[in-house]
Protein backbone atom coordinates (compact mmCIF):
# COMPACT_ATOMS: atom_id res chain seq x y z
CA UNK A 1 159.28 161.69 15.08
CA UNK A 2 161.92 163.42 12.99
CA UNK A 3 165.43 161.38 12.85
CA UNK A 4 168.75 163.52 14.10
CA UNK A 5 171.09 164.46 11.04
CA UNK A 6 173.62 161.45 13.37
CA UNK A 7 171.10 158.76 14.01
CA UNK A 8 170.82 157.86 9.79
CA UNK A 9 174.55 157.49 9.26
CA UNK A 10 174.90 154.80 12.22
CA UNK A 11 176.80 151.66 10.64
CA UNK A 12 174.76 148.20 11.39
CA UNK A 13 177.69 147.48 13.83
CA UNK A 14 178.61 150.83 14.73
CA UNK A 15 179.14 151.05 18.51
CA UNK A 16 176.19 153.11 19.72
CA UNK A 17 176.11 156.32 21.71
CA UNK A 18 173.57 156.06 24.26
CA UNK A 19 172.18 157.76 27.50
CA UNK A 20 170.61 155.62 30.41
CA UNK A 21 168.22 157.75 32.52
CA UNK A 22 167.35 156.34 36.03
CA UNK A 23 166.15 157.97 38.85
CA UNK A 24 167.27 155.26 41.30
CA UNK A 25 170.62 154.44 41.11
CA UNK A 26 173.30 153.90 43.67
CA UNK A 27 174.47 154.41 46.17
CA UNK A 28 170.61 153.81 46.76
CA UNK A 29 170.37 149.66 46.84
CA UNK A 30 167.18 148.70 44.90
CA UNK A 31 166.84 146.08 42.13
CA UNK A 32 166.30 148.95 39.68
CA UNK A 33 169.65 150.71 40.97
CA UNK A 34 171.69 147.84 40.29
CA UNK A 35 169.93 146.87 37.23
CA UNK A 36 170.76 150.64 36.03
CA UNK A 37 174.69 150.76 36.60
CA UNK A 38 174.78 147.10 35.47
CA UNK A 39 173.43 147.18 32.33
CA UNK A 40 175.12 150.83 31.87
CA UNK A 41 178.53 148.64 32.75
CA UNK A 42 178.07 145.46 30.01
CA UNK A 43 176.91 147.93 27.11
CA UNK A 44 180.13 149.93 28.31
CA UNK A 45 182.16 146.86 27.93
CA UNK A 46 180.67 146.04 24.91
CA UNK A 47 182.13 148.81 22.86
CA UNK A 48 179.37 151.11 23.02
CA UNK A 49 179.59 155.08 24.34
CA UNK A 50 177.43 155.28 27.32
CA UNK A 51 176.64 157.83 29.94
CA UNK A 52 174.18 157.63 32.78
CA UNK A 53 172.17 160.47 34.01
CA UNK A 54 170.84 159.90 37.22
CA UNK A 55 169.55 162.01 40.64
CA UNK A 56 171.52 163.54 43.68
CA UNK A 57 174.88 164.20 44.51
CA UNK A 58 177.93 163.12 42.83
CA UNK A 59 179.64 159.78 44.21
CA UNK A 60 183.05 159.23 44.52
CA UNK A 61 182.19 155.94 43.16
CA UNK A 62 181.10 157.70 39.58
CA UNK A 63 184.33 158.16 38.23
CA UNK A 64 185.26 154.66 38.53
CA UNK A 65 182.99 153.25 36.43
CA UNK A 66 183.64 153.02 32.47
CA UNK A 67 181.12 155.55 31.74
CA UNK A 68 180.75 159.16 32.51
CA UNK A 69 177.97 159.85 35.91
CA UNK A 70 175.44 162.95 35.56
CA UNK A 71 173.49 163.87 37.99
CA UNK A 72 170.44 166.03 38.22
CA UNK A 73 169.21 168.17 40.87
CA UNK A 74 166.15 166.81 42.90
CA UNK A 75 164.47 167.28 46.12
CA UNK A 76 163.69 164.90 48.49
CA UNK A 77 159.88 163.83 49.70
CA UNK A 78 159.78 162.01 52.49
CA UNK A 79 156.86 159.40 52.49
CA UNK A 80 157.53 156.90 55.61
CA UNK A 81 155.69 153.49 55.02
CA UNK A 82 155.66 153.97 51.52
CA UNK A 83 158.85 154.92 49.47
CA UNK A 84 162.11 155.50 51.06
CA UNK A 85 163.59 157.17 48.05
CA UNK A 86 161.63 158.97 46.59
CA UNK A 87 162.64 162.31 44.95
CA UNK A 88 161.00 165.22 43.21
CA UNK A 89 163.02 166.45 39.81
CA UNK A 90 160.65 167.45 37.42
CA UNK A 91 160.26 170.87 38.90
CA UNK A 92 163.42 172.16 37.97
CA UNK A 93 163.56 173.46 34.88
CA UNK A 94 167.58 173.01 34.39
CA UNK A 95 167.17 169.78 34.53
CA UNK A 96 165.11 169.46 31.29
CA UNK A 97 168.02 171.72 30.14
CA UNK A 98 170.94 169.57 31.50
CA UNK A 99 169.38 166.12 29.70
CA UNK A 100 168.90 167.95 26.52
CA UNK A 101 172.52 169.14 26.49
CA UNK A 102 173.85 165.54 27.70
CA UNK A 103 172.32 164.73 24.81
CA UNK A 104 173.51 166.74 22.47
CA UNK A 105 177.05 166.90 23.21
CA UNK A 106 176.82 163.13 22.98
CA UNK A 107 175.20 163.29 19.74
CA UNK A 108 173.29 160.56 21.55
CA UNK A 109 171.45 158.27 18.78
CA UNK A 110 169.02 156.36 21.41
CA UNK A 111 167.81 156.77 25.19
CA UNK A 112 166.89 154.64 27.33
CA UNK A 113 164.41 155.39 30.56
CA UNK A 114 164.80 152.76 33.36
CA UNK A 115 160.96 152.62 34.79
CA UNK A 116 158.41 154.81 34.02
CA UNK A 117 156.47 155.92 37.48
CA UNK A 118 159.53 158.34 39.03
CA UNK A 119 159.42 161.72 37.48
CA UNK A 120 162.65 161.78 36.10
CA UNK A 121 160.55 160.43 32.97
CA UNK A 122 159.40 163.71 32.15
CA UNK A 123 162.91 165.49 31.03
CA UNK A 124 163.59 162.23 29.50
CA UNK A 125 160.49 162.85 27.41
CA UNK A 126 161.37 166.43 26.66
CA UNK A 127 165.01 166.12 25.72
CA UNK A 128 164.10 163.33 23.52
CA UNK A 129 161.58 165.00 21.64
CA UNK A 130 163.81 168.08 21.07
CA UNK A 131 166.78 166.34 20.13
CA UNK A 132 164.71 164.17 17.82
CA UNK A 133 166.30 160.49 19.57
CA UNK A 134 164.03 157.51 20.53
CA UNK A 135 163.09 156.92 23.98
CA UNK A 136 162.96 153.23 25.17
CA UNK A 137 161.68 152.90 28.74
CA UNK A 138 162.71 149.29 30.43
CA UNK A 139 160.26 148.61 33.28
CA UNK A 140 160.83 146.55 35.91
CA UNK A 141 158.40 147.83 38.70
CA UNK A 142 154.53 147.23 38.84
CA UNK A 143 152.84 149.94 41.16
CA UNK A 144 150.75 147.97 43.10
CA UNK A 145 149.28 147.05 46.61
CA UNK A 146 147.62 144.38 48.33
CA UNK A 147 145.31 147.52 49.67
CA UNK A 148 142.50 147.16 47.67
CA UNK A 149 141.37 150.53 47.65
CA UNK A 150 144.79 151.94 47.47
CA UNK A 151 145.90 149.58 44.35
CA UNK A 152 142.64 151.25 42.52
CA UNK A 153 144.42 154.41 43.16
CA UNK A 154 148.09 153.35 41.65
CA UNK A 155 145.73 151.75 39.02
CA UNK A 156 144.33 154.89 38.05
CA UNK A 157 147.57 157.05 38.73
CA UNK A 158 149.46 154.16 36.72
CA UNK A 159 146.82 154.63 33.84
CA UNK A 160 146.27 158.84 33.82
CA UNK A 161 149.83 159.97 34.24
CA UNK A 162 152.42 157.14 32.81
CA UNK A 163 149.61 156.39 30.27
CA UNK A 164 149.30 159.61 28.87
CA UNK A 165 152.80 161.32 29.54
CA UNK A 166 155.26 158.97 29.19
CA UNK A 167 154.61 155.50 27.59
CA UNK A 168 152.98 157.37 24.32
CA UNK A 169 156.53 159.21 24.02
CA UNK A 170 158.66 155.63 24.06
CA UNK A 171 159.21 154.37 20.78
CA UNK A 172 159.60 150.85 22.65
CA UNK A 173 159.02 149.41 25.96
CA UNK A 174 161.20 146.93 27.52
CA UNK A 175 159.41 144.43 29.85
CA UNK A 176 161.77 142.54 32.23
CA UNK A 177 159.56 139.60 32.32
CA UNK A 178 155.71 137.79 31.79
CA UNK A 179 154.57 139.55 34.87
CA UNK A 180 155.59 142.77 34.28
CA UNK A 181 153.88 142.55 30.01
CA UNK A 182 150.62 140.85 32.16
CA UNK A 183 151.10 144.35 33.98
CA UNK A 184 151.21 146.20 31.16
CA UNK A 185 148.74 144.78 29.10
CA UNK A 186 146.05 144.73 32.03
CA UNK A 187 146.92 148.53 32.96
CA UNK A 188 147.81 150.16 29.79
CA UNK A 189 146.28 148.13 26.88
CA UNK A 190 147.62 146.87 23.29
CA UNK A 191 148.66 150.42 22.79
CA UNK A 192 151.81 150.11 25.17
CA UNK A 193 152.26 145.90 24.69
CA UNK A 194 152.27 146.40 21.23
CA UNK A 195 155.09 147.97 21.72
CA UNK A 196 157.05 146.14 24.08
CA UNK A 197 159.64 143.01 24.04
CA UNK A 198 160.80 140.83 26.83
CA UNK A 199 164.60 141.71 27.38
CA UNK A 200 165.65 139.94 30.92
CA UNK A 201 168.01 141.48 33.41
CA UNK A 202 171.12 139.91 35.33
CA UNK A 203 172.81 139.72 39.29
CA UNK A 204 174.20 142.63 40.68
CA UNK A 205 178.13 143.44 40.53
CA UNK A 206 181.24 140.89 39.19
CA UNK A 207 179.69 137.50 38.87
CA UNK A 208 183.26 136.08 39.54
CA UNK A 209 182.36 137.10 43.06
CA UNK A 210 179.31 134.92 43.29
CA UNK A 211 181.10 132.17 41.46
CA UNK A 212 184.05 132.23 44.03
CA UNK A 213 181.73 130.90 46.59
CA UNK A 214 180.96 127.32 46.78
CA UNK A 215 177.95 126.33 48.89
CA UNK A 216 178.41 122.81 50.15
CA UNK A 217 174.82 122.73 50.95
CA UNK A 218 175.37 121.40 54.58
CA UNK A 219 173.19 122.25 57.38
CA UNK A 220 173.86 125.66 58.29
CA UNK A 221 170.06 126.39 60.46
CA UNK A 222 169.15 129.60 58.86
CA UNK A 223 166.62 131.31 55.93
CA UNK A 224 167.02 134.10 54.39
CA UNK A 225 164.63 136.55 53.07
CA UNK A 226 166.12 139.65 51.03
CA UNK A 227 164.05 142.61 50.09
CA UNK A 228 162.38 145.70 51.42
CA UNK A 229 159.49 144.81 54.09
CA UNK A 230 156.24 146.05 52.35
CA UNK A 231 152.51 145.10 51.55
CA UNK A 232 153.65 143.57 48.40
CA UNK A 233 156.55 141.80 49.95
CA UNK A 234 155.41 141.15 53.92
CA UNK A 235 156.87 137.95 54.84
CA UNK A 236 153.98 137.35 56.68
CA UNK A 237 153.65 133.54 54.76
CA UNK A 238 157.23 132.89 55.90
CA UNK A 239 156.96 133.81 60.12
CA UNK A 240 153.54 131.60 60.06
CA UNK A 241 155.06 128.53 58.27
CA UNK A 242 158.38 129.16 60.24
CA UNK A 243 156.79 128.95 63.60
CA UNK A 244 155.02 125.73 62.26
CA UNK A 245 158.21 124.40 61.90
CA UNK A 246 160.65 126.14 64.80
CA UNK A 247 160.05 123.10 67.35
CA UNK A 248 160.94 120.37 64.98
CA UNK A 249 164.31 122.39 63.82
CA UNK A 250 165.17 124.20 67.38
CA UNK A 251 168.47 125.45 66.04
CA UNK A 252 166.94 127.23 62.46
CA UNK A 253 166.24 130.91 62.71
CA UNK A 254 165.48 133.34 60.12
CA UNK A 255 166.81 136.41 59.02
CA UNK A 256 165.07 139.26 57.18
CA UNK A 257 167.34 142.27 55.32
CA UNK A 258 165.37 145.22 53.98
CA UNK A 259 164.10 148.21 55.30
CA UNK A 260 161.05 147.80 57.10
CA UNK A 261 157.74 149.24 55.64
CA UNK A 262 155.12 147.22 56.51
CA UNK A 263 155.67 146.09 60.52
CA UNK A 264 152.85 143.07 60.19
CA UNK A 265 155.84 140.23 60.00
CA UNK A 266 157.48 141.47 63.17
CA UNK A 267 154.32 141.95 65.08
CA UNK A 268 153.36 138.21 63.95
CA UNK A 269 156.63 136.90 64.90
CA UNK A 270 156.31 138.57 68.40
CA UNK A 271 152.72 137.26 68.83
CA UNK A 272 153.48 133.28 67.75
CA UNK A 273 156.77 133.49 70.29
CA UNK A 274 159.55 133.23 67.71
CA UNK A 275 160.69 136.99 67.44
CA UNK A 276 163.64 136.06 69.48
CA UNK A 277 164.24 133.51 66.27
CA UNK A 278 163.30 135.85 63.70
CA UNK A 279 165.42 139.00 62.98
CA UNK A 280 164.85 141.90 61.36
CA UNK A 281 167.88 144.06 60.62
CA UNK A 282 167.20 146.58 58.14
CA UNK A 283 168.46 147.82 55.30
CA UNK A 284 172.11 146.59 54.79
CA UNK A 285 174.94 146.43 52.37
CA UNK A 286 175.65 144.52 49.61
CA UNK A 287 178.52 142.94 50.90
CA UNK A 288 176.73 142.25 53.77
CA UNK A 289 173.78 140.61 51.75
CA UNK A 290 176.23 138.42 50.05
CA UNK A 291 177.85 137.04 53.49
CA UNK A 292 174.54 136.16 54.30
CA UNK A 293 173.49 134.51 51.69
CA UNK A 294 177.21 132.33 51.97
CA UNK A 295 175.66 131.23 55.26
CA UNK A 296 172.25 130.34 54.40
CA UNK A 297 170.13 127.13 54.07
CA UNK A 298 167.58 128.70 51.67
CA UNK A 299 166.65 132.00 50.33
CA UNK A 300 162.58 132.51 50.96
CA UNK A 301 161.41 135.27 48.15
CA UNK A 302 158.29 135.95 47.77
CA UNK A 303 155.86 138.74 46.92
CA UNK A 304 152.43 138.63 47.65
CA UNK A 305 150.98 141.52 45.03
CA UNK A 306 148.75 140.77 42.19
CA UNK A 307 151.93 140.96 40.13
CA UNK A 308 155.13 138.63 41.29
CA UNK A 309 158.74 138.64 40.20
CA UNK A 310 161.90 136.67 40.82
CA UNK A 311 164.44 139.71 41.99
CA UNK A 312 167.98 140.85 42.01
CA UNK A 313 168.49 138.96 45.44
CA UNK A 314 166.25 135.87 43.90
CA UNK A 315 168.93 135.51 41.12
CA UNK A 316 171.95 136.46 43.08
CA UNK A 317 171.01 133.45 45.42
CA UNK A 318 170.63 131.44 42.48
CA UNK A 319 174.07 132.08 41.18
CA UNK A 320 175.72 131.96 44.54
CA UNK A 321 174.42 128.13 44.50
CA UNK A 322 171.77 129.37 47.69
CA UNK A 323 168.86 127.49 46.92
CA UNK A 324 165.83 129.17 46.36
CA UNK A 325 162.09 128.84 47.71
CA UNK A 326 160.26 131.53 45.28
CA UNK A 327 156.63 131.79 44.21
CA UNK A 328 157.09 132.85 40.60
CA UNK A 329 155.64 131.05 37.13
CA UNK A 330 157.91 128.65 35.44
CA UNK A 331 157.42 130.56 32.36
CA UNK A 332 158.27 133.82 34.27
CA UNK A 333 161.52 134.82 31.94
CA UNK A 334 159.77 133.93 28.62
CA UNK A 335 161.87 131.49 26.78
CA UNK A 336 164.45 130.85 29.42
CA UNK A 337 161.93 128.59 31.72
CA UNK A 338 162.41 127.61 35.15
CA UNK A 339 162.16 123.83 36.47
CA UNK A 340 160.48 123.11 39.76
CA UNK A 341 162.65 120.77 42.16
CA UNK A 342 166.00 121.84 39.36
CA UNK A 343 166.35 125.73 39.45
CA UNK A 344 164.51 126.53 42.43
CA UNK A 345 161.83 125.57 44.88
CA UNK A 346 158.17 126.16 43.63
CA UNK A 347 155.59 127.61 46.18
CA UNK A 348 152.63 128.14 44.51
CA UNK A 349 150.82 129.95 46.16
CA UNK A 350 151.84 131.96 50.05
CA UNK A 351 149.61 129.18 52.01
CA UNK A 352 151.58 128.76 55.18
CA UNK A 353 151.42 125.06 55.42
CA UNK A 354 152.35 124.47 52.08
CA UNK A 355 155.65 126.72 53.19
CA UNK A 356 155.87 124.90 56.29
CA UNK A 357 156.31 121.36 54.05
CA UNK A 358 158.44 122.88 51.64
CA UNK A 359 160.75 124.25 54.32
CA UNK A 360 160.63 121.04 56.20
CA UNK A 361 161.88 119.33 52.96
CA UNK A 362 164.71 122.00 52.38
CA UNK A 363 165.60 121.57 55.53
CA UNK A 364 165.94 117.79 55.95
CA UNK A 365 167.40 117.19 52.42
CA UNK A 366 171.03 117.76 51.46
CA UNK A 367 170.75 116.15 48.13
CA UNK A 368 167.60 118.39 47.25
CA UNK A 369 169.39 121.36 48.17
CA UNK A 370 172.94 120.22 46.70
CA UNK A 371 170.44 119.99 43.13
CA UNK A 372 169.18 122.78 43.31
CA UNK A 373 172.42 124.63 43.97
CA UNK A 374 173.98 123.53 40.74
CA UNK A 375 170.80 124.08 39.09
CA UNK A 376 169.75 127.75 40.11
CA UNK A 377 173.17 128.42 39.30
CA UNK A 378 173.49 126.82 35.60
CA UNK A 379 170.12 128.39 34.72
CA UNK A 380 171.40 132.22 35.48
CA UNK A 381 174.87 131.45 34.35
CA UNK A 382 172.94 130.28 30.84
CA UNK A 383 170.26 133.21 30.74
CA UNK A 384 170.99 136.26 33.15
CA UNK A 385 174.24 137.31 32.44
CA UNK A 386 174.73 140.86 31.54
CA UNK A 387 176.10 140.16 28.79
CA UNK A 388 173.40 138.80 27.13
CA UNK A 389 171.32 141.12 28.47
CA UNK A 390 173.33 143.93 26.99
CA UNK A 391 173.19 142.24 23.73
CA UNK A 392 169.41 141.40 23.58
CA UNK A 393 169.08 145.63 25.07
CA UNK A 394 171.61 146.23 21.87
CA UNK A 395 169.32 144.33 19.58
CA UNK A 396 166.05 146.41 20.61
CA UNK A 397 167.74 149.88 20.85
CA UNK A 398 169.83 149.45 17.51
CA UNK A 399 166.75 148.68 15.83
CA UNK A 400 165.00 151.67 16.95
CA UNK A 401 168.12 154.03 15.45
CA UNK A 402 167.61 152.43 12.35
CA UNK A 403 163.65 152.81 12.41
CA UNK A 404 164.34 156.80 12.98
CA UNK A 405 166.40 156.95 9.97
CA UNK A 406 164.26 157.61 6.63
CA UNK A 407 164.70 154.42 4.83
CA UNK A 408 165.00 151.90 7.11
CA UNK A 409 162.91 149.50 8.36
CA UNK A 410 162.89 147.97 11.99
CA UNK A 411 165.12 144.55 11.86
CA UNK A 412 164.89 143.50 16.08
CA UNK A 413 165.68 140.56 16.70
CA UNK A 414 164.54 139.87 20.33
CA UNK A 415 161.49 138.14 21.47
CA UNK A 416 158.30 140.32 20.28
CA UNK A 417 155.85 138.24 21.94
CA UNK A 418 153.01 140.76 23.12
CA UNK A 419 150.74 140.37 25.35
CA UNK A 420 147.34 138.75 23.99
């Protein structure tokens, strides 16, 4: 790839100029949303020159931010049980021509594609190839199910389209975590984790917000789960090891937020006699998620793919000082590693008796859950906040402006650990 005239004359400190393209971002409330405007925020605060280009109509809430909103035409597809937001962009050709421009008017020296499946990849590709930038796509989603025959299907999709027309285009590939660079190596080979670096991601909105709440860890009688109701995420595990539990703690009750996918939790809870104890109430908002959480014994996350994560909700909890009952690897972050019984609550697995005993414990404990609300909360206060994130992102996507300049060589200086 040929360098742009700009990208050679970029000081080693130079503030950057740099696009982030997402095609989930809010006021749609997803992990990768948040992750989007959050990380377009700390770079913003960090000196650089940012502008997002994202899908739909323009928010109110755009010109607040420190960074100029664009947003792209794109139709929507609705697929019920499946994805609530998804959106079709790559059929409109002024789109292709609106990135390109963003881009040049910007005399943008780096881009950077948040997840690769959503189509919005493909004008990313295009307007980085003609305005001779690198592309760095950060990805934070596995496609997967729990359907066998269906996960062969994303498998293949996974492999055939993002394989072919978009990863070969990214001059590096972010990985949020160890799951998501097992992902990559098992679906797309040394030829994409060669490629990639670890660079972690942080909680959603002001973290003085989350730090203004003390949890006392008393009693309050209720768990939380946080997160879209889907194959990959059923809380299935979490109504069977409740109901185990619901006659020795007759005031607990649990409490579900996220649109519902995937009804096999709420039909369990009906058939075991605890749906009048277990509530399902939707999708709601973030302030909303937050009071919840402020009035919560334990936060149950879980996700019962081949692939697992810890999640904006996960971390938010964490930082609130809501401890945290989470099926994730210790060495899930890379170097920052988590402690069982410290940071959070280890399940190892989703058996429902080994939930029931670990919910029993929560439950009965104050001290356990008084240590592992100053834990969870020192470990993302030490290794998820956006501003090192920002700075580690700064690290990869300086490196790559100085790689497309004739002359220079690639300095990174982020984790580069690929997968084996």
């Amino acid at each position: 790839m040929t360098a742009a005239p700009h990208a050679a004359s970029a000081a080693v400190d130079a503030p950057l100029s740099l696009v982030i393209v997402s095609g989930m971002y809010p006021p749609i409330q997803t992990g990768t949303a948040f992750y989007a405007r959050n990380l377009a925020r700390a770079l913003a605060q960090a000196g650089h020159r940012v502008r997002v280009v994202a899908l739909g109509e323009v928010q109110d809430s755009d010109a607040a931010e420190p960074f100029r909103t664009d947003r792209l035409a794109a139709w929507p597809v609705p697929l019920p049980g499946f994805f609530k937001h998804f959106r079709i962009a790559s059929l409109l050709p002024s789109n292709y021509r609106r990135l390109h421009a963003v881009l040049h008017e910007d005399r943008v020296q780096a881009v950077l594609l948040v997840n690769h499946y959503l189509d919005i990849a493909f004008p990313a590709v295009y307007a980085t190839r003609r305005a001779r930038v690198p592309l760095v796509c950060s990805v934070g989603t596995q496609l997967q199910s729990s359907n066998p025959r269906r996960n062969r299907i994303l498998g293949l999709l996974d492999r055939l389209i993002c394989g072919t027309l978009v990863f070969p285009f990214c001059a590096r590939v972010i990985a949020w975590d160890n799951e998501i660079l097992r992902y990559l190596a098992e679906r797309q080979g040394r030829r994409v984790t060669r490629k990639t670096v670890i660079v972690n991601y942080g909680v959603n909105g002001d973290i003085e917000r989350f730090l203004s709440h003390v949890h006392d860890a008393s009693l309050r009688g209720q768990i939380l789960g946080v997160g879209a109701v889907s194959e990959q995420r059923s809380f299935v595990p979490l109504v069977r090891a409740f109901a185990a539990i619901a006659d020795a703690f007759p005031q607990a009750r649990v409490k579900i937020i996220g649109h519902v996918y995937h009804d096999a939790a709420p039909r369990l809870a009906r058939e075991l006699g605890v749906a009048d104890r277990v509530e399902f109430t939707g999708e709601q908002s973030h302030a909303q998620v937050m009071q919840q959480m402020q009035c919560s014994d334990v936060l149950y996350s879980s996700l019962t793919g081949e692939y697992v994560g810890l999640g904006t909700a996960t971390i938010e909890s964490m930082l609130m000082g809501l401890p945290v009952l989470a099926n994730v690897p210790l060495d899930l972050l890379g170097r920052a590693r988590l402690e069982d019984g410290v940071h959070l609550m280890r399940c190892a697995d989703n058996d429902p008796q080994a939930l029931a005993g670990q919910l029993t414990r929560l439950l009965s404990d104050q001290a356990l859950r008084e240590r592992l609300s100053a834990g969870g909360r020192s470990f993302v206060l030490t290794h998820m906040n956006w501003s090192k994130v920002a700075s580690d992102m700064v690290d990869v996507l300086r490196d790559q402006v100085r790689a497309a300049a004739p002359g220079h060589a690639s300095l990174a200086t982020v984790d580069r650990r690929a997968a084996p």
